[in-house]
N, C-alpha and C. Protein backbone atom coordinates (compact mmCIF):
# COMPACT_ATOMS: atom_id res chain seq x y z
N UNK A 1 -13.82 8.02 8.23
CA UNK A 1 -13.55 6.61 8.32
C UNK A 1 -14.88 5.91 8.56
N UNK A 2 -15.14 5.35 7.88
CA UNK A 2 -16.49 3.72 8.00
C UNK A 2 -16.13 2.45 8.91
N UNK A 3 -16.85 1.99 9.89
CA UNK A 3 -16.95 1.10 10.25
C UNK A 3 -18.23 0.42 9.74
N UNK A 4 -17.48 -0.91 9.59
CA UNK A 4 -18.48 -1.89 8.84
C UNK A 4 -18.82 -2.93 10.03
N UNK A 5 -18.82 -2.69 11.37
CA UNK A 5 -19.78 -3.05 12.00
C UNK A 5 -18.87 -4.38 12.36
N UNK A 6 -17.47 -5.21 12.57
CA UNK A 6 -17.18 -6.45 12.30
C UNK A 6 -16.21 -6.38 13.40
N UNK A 7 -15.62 -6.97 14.42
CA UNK A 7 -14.78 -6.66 15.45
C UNK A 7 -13.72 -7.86 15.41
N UNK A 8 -12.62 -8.19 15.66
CA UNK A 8 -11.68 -9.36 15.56
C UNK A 8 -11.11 -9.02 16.68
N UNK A 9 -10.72 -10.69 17.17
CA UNK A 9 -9.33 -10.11 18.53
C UNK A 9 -7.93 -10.78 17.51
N UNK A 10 -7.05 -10.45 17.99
CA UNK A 10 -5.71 -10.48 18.09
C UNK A 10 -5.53 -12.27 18.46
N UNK A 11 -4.73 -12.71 17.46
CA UNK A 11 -4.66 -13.88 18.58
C UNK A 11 -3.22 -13.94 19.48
N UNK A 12 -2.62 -15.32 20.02
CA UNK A 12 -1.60 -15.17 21.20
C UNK A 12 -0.42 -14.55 19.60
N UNK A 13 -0.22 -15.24 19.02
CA UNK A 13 1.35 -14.95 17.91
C UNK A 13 0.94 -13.27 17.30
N UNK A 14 -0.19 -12.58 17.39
CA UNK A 14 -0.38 -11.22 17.30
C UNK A 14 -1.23 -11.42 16.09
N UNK A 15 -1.67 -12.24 15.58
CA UNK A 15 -2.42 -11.85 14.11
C UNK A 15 -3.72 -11.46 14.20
N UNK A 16 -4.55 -11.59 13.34
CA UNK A 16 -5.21 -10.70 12.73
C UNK A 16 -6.24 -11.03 11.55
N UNK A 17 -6.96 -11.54 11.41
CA UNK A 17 -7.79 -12.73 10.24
C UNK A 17 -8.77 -10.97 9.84
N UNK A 18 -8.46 -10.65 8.61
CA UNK A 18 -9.31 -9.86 7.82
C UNK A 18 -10.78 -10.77 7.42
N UNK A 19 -11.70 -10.27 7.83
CA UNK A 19 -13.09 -10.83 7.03
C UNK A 19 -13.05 -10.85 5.71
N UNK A 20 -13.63 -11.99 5.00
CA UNK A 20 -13.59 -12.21 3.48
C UNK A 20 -14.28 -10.99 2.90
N UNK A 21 -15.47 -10.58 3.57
CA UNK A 21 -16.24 -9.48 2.67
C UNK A 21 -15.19 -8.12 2.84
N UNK A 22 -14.44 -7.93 3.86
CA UNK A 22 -13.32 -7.06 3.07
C UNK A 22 -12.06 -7.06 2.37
N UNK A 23 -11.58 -8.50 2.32
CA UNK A 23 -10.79 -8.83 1.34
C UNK A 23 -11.01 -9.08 -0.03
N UNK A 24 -12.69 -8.97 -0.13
CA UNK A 24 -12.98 -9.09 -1.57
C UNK A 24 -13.09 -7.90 -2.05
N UNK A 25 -13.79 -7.01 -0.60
CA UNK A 25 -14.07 -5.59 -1.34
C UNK A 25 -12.83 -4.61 -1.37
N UNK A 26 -11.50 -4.91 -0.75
CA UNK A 26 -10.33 -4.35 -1.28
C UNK A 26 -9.28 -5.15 -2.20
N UNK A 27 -10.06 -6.26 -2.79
CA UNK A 27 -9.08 -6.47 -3.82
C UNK A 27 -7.84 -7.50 -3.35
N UNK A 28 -8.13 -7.71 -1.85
CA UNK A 28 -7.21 -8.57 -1.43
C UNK A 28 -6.84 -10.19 -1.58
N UNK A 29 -5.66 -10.37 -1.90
CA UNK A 29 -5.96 -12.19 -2.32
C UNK A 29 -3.90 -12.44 -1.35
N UNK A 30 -4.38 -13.94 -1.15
CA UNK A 30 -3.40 -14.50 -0.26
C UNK A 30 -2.16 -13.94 -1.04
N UNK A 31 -1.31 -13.67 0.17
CA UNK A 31 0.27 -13.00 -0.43
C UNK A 31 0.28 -11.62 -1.06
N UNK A 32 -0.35 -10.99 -0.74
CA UNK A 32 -0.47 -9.10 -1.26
C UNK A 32 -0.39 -8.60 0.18
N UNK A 33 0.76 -7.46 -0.51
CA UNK A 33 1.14 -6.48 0.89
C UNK A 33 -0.12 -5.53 1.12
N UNK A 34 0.31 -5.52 2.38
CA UNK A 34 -0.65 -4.34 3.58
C UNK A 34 0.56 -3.55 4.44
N UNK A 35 0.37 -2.08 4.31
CA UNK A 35 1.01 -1.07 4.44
C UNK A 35 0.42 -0.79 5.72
N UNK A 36 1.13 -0.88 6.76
CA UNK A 36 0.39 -0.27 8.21
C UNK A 36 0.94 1.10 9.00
N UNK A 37 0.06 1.73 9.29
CA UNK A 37 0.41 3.27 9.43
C UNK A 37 -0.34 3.64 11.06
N UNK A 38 0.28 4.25 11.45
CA UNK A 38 -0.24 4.37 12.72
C UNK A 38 -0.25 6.61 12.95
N UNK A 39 -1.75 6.38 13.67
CA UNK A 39 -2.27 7.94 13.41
C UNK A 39 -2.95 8.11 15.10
N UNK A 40 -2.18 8.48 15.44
CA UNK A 40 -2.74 9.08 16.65
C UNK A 40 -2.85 7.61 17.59
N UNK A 41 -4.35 7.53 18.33
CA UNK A 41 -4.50 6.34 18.20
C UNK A 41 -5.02 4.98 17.46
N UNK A 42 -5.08 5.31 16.40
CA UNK A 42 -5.23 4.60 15.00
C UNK A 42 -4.00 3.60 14.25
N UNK A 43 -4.85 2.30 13.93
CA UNK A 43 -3.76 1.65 13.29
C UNK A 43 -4.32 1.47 12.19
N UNK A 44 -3.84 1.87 10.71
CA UNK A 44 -4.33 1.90 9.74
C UNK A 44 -3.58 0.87 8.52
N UNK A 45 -4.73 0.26 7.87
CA UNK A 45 -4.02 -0.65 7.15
C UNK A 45 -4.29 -0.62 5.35
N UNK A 46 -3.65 -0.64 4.63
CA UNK A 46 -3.27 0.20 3.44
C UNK A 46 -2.80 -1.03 2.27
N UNK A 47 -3.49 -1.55 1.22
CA UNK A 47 -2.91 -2.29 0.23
C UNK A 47 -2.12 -1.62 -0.19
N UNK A 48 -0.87 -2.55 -0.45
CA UNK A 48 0.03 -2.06 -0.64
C UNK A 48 0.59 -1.99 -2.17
N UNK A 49 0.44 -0.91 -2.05
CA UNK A 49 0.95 -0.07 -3.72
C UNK A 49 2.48 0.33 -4.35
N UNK A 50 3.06 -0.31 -5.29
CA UNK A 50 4.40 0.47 -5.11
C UNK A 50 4.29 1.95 -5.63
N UNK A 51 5.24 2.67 -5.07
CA UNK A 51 5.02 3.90 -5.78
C UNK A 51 6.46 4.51 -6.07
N UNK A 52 6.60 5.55 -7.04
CA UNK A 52 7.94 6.00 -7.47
C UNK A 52 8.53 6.69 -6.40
N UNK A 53 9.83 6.10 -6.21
CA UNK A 53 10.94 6.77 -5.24
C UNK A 53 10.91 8.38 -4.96
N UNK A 54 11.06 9.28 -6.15
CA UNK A 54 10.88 10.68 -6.24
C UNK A 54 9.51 11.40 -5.56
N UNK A 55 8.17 10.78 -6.79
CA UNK A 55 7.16 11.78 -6.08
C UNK A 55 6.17 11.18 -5.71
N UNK A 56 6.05 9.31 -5.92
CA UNK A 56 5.22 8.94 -4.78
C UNK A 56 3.87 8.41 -5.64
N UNK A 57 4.22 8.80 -6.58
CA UNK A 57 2.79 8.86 -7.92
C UNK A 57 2.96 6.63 -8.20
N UNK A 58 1.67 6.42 -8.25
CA UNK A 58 2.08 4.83 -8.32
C UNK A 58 1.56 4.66 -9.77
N UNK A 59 0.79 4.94 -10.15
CA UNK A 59 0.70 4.95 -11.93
C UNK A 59 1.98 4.74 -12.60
N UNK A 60 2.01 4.24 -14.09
CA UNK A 60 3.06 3.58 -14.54
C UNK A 60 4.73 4.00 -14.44
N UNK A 61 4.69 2.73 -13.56
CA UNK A 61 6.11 2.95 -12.90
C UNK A 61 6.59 2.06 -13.16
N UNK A 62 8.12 1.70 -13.32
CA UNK A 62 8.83 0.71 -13.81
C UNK A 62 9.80 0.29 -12.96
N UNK A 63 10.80 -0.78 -12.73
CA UNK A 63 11.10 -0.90 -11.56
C UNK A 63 13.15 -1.15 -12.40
N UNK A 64 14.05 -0.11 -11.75
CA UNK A 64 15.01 0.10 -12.29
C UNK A 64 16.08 -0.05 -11.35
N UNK A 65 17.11 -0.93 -11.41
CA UNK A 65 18.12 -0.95 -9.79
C UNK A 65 17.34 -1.19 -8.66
N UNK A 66 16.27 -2.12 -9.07
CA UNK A 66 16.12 -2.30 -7.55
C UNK A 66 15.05 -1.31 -7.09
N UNK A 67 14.70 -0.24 -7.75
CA UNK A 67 13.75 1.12 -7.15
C UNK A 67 12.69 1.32 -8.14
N UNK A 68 11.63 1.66 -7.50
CA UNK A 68 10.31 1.98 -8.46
C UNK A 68 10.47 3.90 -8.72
N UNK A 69 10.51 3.59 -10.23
CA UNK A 69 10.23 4.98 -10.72
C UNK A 69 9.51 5.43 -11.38
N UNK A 70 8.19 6.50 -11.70
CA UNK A 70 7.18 6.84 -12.58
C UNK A 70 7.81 7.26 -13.86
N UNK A 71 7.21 7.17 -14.77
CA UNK A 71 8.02 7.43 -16.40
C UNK A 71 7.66 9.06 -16.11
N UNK A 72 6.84 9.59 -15.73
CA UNK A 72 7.27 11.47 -15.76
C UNK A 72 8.34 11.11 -15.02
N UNK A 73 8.73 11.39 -14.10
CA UNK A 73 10.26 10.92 -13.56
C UNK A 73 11.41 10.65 -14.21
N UNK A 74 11.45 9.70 -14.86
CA UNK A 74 12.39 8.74 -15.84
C UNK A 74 12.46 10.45 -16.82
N UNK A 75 11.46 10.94 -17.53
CA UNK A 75 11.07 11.98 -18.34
C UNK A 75 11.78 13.20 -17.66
N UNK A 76 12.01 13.36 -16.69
CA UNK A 76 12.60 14.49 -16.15
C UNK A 76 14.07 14.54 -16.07
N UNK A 77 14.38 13.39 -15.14
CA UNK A 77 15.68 13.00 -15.29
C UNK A 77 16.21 12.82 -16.70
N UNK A 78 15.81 12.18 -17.74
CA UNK A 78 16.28 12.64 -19.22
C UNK A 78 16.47 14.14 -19.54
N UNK A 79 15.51 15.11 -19.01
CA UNK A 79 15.99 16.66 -19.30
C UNK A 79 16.37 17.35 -18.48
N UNK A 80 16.90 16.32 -17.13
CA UNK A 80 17.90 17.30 -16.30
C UNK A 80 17.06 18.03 -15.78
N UNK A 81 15.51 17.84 -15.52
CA UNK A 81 14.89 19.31 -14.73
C UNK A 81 14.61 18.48 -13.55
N UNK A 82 15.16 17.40 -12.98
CA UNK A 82 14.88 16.81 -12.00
C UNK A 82 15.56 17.68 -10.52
């Protein structure tokens, strides 16, 4: 893990203001999910990717009932080797 040297407090409602130089350098723009994961004592924060229900793969996935599924997936379930 990298620290880029930048420290934030919390304010009273609990938030959290990301620095612009890492919202540019992950691609982040107003209204995109962040996936938060907690590791030990670590709180980890994760753009948020959809990924297919089955194996998790986020590459071309299509979104069917409501659920994200990868076309190998979709491909399996067509030959029953799912």
């Amino acid at each position: 893990m990298k620290s880029i040297g930048i420290v934030r407090k919390i304010d009273e409602l609990g938030r959290l203001v990301l620095p612009i130089e890492t919202r540019k350098m992950m691609d982040l723009s107003a209204g995109d999910g962040i996936e938060l994961f907690v590791e030990q004592d670590r709180i980890i924060l994760k753009k948020y990717q959809p990924s297919c229900i089955f194996c998790g793969d986020a590459d071309n996935t299509v979104t069917y009932g409501g659920k994200i599924i990868c076309t190998k997936c979709i491909e399996k379930i067509k030959k029953s080797e799912f």
